[in-house]
C-alpha atoms as a PDB file:
ATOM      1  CA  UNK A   1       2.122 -26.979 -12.711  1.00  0.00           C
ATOM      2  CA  UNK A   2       0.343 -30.250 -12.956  1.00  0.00           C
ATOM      3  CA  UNK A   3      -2.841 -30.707 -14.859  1.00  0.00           C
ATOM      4  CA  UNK A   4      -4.654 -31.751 -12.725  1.00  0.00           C
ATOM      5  CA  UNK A   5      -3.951 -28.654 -10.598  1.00  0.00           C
ATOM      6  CA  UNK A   6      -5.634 -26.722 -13.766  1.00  0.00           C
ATOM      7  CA  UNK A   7      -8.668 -28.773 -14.455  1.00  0.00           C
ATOM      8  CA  UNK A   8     -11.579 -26.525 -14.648  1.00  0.00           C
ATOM      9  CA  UNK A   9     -10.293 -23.597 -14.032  1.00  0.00           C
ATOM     10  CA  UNK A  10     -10.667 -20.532 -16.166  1.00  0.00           C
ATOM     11  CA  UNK A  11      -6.899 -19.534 -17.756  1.00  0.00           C
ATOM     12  CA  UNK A  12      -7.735 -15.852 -16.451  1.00  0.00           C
ATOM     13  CA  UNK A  13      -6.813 -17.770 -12.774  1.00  0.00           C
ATOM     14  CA  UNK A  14      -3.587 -18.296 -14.001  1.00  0.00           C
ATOM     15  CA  UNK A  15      -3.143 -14.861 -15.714  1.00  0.00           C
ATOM     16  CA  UNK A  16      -1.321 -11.595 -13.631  1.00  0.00           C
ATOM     17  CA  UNK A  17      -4.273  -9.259 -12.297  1.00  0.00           C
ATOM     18  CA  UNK A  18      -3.182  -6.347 -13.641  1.00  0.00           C
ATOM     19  CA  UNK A  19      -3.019  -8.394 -17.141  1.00  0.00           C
ATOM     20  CA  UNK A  20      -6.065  -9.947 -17.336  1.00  0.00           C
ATOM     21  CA  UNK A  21      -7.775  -6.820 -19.525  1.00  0.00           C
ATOM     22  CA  UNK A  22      -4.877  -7.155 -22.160  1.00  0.00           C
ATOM     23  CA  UNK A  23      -5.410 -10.740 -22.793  1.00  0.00           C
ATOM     24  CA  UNK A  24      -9.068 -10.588 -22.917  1.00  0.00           C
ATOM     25  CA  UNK A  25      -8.005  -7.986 -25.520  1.00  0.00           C
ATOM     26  CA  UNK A  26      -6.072 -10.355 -27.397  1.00  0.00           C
ATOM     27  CA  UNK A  27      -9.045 -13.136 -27.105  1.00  0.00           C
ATOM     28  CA  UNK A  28     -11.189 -10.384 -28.603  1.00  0.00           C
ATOM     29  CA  UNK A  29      -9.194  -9.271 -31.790  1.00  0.00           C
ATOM     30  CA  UNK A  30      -9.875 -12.923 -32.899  1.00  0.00           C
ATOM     31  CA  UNK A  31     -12.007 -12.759 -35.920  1.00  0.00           C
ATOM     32  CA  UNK A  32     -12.027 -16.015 -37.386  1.00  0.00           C
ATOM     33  CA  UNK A  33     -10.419 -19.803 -37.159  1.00  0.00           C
ATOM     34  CA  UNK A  34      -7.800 -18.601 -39.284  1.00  0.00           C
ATOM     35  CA  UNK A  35      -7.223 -15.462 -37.311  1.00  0.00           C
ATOM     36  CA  UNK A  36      -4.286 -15.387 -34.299  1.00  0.00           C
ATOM     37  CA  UNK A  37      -4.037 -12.826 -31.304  1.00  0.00           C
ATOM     38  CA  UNK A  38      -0.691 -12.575 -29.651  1.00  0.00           C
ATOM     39  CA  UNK A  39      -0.015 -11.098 -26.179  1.00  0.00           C
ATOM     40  CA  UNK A  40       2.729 -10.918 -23.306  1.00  0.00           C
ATOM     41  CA  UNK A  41       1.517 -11.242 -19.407  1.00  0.00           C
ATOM     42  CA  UNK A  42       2.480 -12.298 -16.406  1.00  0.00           C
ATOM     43  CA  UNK A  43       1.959 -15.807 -15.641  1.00  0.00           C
ATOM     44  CA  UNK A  44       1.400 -17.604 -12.695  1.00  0.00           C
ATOM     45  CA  UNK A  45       3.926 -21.006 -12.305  1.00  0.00           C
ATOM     46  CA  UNK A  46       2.619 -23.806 -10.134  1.00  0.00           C
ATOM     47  CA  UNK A  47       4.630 -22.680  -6.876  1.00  0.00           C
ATOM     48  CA  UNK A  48       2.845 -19.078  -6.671  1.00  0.00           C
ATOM     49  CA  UNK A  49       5.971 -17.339  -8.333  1.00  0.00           C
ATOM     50  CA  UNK A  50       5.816 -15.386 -11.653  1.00  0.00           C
ATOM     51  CA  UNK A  51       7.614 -15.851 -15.023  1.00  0.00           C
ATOM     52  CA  UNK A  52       6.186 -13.579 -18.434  1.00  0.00           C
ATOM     53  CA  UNK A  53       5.053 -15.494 -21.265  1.00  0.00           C
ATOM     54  CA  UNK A  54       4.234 -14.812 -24.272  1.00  0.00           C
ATOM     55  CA  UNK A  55       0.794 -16.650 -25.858  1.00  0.00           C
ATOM     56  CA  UNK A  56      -0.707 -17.159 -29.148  1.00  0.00           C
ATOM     57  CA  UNK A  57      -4.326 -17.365 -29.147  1.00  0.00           C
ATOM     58  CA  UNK A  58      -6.302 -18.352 -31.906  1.00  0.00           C
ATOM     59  CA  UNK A  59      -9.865 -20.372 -32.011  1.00  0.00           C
ATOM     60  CA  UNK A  60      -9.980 -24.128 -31.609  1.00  0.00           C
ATOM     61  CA  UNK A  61     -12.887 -24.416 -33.865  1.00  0.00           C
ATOM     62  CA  UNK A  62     -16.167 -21.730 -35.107  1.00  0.00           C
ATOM     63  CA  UNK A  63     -18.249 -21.093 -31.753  1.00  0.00           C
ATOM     64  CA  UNK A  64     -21.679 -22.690 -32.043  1.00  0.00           C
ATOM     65  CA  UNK A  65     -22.120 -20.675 -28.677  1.00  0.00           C
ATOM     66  CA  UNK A  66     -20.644 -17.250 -28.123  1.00  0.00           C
ATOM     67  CA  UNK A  67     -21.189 -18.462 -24.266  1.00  0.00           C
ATOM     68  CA  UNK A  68     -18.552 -21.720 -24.751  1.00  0.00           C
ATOM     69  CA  UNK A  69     -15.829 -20.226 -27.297  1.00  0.00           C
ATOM     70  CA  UNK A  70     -12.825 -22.447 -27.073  1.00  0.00           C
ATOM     71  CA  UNK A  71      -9.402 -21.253 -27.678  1.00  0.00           C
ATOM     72  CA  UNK A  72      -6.184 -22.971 -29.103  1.00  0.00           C
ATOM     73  CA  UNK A  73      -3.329 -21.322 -26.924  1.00  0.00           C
ATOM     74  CA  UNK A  74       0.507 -21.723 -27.151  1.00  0.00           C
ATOM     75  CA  UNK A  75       2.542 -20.270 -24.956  1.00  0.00           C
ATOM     76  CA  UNK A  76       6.130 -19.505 -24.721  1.00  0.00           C
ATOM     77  CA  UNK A  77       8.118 -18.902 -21.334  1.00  0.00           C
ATOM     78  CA  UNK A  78      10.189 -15.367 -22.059  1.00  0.00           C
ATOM     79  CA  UNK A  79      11.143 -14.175 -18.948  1.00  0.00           C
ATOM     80  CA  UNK A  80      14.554 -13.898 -19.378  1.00  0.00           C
ATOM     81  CA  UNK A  81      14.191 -12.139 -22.798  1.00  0.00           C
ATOM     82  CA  UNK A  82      11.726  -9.774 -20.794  1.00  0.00           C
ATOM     83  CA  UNK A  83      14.627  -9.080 -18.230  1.00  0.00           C
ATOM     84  CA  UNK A  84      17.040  -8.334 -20.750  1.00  0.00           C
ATOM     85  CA  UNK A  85      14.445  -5.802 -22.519  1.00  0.00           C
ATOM     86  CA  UNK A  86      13.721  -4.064 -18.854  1.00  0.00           C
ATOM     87  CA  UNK A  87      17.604  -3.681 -19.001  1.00  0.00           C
ATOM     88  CA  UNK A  88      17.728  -2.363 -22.624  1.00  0.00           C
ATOM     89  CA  UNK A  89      15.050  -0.274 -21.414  1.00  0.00           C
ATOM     90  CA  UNK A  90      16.464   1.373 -18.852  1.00  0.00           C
ATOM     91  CA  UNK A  91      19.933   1.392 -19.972  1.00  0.00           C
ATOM     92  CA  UNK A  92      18.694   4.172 -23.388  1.00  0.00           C
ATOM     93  CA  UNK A  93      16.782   6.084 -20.483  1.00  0.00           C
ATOM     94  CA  UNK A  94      19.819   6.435 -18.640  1.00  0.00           C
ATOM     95  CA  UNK A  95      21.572   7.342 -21.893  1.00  0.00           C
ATOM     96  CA  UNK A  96      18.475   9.713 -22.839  1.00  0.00           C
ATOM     97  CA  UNK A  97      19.197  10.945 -19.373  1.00  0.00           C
ATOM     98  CA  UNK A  98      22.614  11.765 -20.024  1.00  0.00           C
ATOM     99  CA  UNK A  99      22.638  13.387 -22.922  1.00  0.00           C
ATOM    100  CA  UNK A 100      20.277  15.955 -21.767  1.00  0.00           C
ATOM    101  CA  UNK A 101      22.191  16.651 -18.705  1.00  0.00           C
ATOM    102  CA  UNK A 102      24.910  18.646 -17.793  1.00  0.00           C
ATOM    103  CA  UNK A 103      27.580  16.340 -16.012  1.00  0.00           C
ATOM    104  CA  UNK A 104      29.226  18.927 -13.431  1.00  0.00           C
ATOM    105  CA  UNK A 105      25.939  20.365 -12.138  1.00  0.00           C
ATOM    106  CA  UNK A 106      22.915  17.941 -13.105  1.00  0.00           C
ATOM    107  CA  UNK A 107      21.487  20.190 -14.580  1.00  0.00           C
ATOM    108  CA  UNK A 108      19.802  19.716 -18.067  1.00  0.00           C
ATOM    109  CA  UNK A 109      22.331  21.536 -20.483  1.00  0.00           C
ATOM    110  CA  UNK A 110      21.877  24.004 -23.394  1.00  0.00           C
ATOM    111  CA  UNK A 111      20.957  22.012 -26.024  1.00  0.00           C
ATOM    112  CA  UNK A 112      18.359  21.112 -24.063  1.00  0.00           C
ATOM    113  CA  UNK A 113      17.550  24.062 -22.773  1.00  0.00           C
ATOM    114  CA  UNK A 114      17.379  25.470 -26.401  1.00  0.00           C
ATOM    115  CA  UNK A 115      15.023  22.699 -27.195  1.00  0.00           C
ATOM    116  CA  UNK A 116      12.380  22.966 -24.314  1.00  0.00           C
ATOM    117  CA  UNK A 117      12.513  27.145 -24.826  1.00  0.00           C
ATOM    118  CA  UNK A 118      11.851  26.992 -28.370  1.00  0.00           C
ATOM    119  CA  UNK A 119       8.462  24.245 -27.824  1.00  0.00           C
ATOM    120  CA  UNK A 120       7.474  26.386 -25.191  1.00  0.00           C
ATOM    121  CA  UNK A 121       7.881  29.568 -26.853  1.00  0.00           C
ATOM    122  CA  UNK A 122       5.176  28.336 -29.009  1.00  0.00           C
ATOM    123  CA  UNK A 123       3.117  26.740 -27.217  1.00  0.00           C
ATOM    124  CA  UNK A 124       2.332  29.584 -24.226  1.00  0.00           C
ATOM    125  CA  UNK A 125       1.263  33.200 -24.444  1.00  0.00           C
ATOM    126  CA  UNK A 126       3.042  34.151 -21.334  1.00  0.00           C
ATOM    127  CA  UNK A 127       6.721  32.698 -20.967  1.00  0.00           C
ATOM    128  CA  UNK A 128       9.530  34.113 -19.337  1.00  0.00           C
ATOM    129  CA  UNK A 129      13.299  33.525 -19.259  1.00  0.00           C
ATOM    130  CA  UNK A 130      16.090  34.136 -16.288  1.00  0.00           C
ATOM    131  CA  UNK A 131      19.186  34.501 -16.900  1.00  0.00           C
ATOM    132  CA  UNK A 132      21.766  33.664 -13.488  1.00  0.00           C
ATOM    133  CA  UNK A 133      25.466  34.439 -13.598  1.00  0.00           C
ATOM    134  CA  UNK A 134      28.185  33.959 -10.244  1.00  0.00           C
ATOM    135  CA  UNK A 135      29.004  37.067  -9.395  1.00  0.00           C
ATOM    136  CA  UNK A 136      33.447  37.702  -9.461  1.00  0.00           C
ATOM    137  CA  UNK A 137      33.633  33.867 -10.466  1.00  0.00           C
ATOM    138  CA  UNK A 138      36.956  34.008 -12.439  1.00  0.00           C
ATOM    139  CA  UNK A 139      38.930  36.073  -9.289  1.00  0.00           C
ATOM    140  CA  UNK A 140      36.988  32.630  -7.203  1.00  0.00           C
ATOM    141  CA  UNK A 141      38.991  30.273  -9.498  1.00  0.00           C
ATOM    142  CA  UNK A 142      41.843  32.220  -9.199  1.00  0.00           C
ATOM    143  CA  UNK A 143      42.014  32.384  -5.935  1.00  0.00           C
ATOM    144  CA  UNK A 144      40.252  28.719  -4.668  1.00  0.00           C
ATOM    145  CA  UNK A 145      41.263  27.014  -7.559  1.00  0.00           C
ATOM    146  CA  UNK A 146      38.859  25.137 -10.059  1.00  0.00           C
ATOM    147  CA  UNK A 147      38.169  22.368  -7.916  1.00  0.00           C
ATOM    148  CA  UNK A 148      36.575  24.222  -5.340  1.00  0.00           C
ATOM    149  CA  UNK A 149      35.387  26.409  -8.819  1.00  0.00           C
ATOM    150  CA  UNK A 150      32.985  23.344  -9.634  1.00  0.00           C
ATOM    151  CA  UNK A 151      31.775  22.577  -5.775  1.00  0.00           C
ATOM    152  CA  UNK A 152      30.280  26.276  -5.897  1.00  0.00           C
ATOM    153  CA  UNK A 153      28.801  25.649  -9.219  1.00  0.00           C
ATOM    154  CA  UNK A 154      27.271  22.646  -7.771  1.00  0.00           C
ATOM    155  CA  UNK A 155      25.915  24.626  -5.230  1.00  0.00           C
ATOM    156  CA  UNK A 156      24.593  27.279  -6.996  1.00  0.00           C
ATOM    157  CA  UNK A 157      22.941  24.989  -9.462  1.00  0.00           C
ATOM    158  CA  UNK A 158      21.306  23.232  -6.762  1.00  0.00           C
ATOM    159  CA  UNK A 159      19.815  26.336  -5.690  1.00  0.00           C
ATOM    160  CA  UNK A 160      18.427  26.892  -9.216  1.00  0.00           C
ATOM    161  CA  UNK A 161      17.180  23.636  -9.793  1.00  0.00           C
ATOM    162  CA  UNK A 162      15.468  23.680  -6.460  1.00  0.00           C
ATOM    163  CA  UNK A 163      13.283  26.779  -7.900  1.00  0.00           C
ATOM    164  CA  UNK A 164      11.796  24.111 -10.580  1.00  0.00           C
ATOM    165  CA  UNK A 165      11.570  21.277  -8.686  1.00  0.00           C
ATOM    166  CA  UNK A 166       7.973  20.720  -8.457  1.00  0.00           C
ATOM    167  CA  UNK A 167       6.685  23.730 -11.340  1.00  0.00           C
ATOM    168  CA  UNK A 168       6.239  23.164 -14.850  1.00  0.00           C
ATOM    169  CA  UNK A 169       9.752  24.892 -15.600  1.00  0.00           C
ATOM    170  CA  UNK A 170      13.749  23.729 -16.667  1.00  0.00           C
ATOM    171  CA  UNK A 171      16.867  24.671 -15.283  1.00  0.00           C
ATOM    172  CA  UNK A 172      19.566  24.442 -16.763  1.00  0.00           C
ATOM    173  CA  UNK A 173      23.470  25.171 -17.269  1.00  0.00           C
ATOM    174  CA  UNK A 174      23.928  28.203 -19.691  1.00  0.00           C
ATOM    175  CA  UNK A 175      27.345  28.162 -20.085  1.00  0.00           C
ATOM    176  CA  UNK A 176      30.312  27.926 -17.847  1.00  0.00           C
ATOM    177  CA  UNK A 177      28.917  29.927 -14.575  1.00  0.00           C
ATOM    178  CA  UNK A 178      26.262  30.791 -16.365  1.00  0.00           C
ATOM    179  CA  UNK A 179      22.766  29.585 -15.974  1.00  0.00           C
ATOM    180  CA  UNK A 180      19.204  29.455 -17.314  1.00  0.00           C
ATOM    181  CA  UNK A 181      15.765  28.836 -16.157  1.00  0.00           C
ATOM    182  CA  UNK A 182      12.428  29.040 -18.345  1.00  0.00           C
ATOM    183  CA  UNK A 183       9.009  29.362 -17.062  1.00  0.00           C
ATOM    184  CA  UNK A 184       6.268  28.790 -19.172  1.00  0.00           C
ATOM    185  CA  UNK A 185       3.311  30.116 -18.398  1.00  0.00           C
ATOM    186  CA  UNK A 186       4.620  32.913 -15.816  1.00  0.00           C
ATOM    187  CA  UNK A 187       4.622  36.296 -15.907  1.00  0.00           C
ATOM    188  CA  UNK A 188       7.786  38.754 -15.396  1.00  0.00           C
ATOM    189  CA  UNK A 189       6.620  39.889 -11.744  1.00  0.00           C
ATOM    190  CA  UNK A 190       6.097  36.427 -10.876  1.00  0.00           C
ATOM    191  CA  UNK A 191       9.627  35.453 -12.175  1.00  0.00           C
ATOM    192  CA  UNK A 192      11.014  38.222 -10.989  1.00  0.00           C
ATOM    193  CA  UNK A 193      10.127  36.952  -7.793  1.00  0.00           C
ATOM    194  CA  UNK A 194      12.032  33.293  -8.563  1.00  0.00           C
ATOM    195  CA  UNK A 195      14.998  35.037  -9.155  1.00  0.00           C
ATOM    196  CA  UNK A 196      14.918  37.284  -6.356  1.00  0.00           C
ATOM    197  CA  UNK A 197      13.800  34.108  -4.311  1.00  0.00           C
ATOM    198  CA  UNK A 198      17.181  32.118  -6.106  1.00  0.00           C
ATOM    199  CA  UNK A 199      19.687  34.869  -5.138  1.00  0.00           C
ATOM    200  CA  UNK A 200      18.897  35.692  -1.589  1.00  0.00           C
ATOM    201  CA  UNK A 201      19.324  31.768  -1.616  1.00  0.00           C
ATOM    202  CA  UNK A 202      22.610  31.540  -3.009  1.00  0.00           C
ATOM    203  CA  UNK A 203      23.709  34.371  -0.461  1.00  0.00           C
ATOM    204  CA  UNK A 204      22.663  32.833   2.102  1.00  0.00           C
ATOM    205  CA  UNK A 205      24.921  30.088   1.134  1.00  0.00           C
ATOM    206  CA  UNK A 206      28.036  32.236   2.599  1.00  0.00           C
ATOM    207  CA  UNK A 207      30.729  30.589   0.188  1.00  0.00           C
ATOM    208  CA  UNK A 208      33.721  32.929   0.879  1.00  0.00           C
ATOM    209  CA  UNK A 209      35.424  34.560  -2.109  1.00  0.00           C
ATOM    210  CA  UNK A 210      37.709  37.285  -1.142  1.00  0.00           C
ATOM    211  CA  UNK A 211      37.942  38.012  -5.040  1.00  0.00           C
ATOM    212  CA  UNK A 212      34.314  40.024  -4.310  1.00  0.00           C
ATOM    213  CA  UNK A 213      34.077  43.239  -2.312  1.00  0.00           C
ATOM    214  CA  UNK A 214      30.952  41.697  -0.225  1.00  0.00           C
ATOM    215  CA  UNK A 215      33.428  38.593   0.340  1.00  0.00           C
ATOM    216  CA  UNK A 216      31.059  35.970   0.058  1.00  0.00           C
ATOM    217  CA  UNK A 217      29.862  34.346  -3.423  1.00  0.00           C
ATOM    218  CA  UNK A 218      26.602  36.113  -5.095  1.00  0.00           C
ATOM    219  CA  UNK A 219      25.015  36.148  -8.698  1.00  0.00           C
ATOM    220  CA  UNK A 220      23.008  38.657 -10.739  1.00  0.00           C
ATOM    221  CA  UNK A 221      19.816  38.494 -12.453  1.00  0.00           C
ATOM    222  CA  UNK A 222      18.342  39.207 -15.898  1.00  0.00           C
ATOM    223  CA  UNK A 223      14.491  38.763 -16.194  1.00  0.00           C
ATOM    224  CA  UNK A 224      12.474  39.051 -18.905  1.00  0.00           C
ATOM    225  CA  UNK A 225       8.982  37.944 -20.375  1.00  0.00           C
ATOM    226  CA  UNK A 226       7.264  37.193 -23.919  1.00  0.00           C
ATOM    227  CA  UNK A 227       5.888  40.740 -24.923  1.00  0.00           C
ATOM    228  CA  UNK A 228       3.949  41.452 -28.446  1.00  0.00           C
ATOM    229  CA  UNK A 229       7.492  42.957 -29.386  1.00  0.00           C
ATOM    230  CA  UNK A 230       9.467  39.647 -28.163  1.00  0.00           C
ATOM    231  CA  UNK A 231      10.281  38.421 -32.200  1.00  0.00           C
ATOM    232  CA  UNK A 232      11.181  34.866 -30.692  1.00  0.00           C
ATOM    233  CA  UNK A 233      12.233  32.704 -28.479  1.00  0.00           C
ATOM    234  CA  UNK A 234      16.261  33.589 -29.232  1.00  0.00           C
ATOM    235  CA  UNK A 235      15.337  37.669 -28.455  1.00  0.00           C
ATOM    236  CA  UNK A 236      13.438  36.583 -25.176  1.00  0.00           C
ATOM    237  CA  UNK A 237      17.054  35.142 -24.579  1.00  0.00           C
ATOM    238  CA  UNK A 238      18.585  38.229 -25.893  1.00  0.00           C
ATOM    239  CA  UNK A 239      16.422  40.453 -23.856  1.00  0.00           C
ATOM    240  CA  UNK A 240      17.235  38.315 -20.278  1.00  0.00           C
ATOM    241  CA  UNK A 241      20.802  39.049 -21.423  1.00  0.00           C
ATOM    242  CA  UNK A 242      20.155  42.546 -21.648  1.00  0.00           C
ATOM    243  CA  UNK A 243      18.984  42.267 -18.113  1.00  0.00           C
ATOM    244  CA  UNK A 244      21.630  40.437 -16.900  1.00  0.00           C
ATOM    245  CA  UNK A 245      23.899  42.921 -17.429  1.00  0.00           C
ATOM    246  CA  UNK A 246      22.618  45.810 -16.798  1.00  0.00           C
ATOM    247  CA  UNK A 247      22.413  44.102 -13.085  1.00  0.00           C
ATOM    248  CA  UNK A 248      25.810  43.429 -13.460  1.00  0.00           C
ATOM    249  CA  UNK A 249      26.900  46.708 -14.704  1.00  0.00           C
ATOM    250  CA  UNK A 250      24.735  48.149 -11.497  1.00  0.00           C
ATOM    251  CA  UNK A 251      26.835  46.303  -8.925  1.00  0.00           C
ATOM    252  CA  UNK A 252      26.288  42.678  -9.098  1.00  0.00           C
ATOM    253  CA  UNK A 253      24.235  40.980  -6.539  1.00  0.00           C
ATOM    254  CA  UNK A 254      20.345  42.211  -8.246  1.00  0.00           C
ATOM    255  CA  UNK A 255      18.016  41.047 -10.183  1.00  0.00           C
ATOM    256  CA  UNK A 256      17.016  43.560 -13.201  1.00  0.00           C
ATOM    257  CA  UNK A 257      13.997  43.055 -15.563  1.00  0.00           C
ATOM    258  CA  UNK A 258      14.024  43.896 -19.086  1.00  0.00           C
ATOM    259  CA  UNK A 259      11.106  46.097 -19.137  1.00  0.00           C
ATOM    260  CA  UNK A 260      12.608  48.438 -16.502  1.00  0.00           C
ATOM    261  CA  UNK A 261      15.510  49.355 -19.174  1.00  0.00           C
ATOM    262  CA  UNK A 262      16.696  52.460 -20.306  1.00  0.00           C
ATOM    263  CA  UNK A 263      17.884  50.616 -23.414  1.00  0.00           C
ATOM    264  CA  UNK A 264      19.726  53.522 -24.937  1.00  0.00           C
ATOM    265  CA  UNK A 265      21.869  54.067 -21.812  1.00  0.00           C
ATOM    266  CA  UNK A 266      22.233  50.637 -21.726  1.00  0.00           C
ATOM    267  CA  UNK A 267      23.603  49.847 -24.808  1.00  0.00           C
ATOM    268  CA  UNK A 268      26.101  52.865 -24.240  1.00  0.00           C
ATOM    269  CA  UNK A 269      27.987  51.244 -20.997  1.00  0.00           C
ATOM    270  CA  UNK A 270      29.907  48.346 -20.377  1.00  0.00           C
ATOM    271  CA  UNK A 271      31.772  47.069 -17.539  1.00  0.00           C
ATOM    272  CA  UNK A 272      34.840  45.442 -16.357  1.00  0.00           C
ATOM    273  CA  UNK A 273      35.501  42.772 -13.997  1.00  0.00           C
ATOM    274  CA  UNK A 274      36.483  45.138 -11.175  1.00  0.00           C
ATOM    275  CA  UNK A 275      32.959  47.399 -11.748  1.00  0.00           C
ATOM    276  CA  UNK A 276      34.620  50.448 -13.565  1.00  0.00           C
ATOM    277  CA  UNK A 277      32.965  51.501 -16.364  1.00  0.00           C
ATOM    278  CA  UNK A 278      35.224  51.003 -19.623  1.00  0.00           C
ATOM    279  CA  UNK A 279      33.801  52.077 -23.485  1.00  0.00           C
ATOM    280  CA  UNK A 280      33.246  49.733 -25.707  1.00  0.00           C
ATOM    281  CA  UNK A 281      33.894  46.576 -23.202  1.00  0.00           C
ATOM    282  CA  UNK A 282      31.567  43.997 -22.481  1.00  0.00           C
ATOM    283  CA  UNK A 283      31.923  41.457 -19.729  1.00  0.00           C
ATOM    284  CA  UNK A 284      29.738  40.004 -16.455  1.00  0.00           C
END
């Protein structure tokens, strides 16, 4: 830019619109000749295009008229160090990103999961946790093979992250084909209703799996909700658990909430992979 092409102009012309209030800032926190104010902005260059600077202000001499301050300002062209900082930037998101996320499914993973349960725990008086397992998934490796094992976890997790798209809650991969979703502020009818919502989905997927009696691919639901008898956030876990397999002891392919229990008789049975009842076994 040539000086002449600056002459009486204000050096707000030359500064970034959306920048102009954080170097007036930086003209303001001046205090006194001795005192400096430093700021990056976008700058204008002579041929319209933009480059970020970085500018030290400080007073060229003690105002006589608050109207006619005059300012001593150096500035430094660091758009290429800005670039390289966007890139930093972005680069420890993506990182951020990835350790949060489970690789197979996109999901966000347990830890977490465990994280965001445990802040929202405390944080809301109504909370509630669902607890999603695939239905006869080792007799689908078995017989598909785990390639085709992780394309139907892929689609089931899509289907479960699509119930928290746009709310407030976190999916999340539990554990090998299982999976999690917390939803703060939410009752147990209402997320009753997500899970019931999430598994009619994922039937309605139709992925074969002759390992299952219904022949297609289905999961099983555990529901349940902070209560005044919920200790913490790892027995509202606990409690979904309970759920869960109760649904799966009753057949697979329902959602069960915790507060519907018969906890005695539930703690009594167990089941095996095939349905039948078998004491003292534990499985989904």
């Amino acid at each position: 830019m040539r000086p002449k092409d600056i002459l009486g102009k204000s050096c707000f012309d030359l500064v970034h619109p959306d920048d102009r209030e954080s170097v007036k800032s930086a003209t303001a926190r001046i205090n006194g000749i001795d005192s400096v104010s430093t700021v990056v902005f976008r700058h204008y260059r002579g041929d319209g295009t933009l480059a970020w600077v970085e500018s030290k202000f400080k007073l060229a001499s003690e105002p006589s008229d608050p109207a006619r301050t005059e300012f001593l300002c150096v500035i430094r062209d660091v758009t290429e160090r800005k670039r390289m900082e966007d890139e930093l930037t972005q680069l420890n998101r993506r990182l951020t990103q990835l350790a949060a996320t489970d690789g197979l499914t996109g999901l966000t993973n347990r830890r977490t999961f465990d994280g965001y349960l445990r802040r929202e725990y405390e944080a809301c008086d109504q909370i509630a946790v669902l607890l999603f397992d695939i239905d006869n998934f080792k007799g689908y490796n078995d017989t598909y093979g785990h390639q085709a094992g992780d394309r139907c976890l892929q689609a089931v997790a899509k289907a479960i992250g699509n119930a928290t798209a746009d709310t407030s809650g976190l999916s999340a991969r539990y554990g090998g084909e299982e999976f999690a979703i917390v939803l703060p502020n939410t009752s147990e009818d209402d997320a009753l209703k997500v899970a019931e919502s999430i598994r009619l989905t994922v039937r309605a997927l139709g992925i074969p799996n002759t390992a299952s009696s219904r022949g297609y691919i289905t999961i099983s639901a555990g529901v349940a909700a902070k209560s005044r008898s919920t200790l913490d956030e790892a027995a509202l876990v606990g409690e979904a658990d309970t759920a869960l397999y109760e649904a799966k002891r009753l057949g697979r392919n329902r959602s069960i909430v915790y507060s519907s229990l018969d906890l005695q008789y539930v703690e009594s049975a167990s089941i095996q992979h095939d349905g039948e009842v078998a004491p003292g076994e534990r499985t989904h």
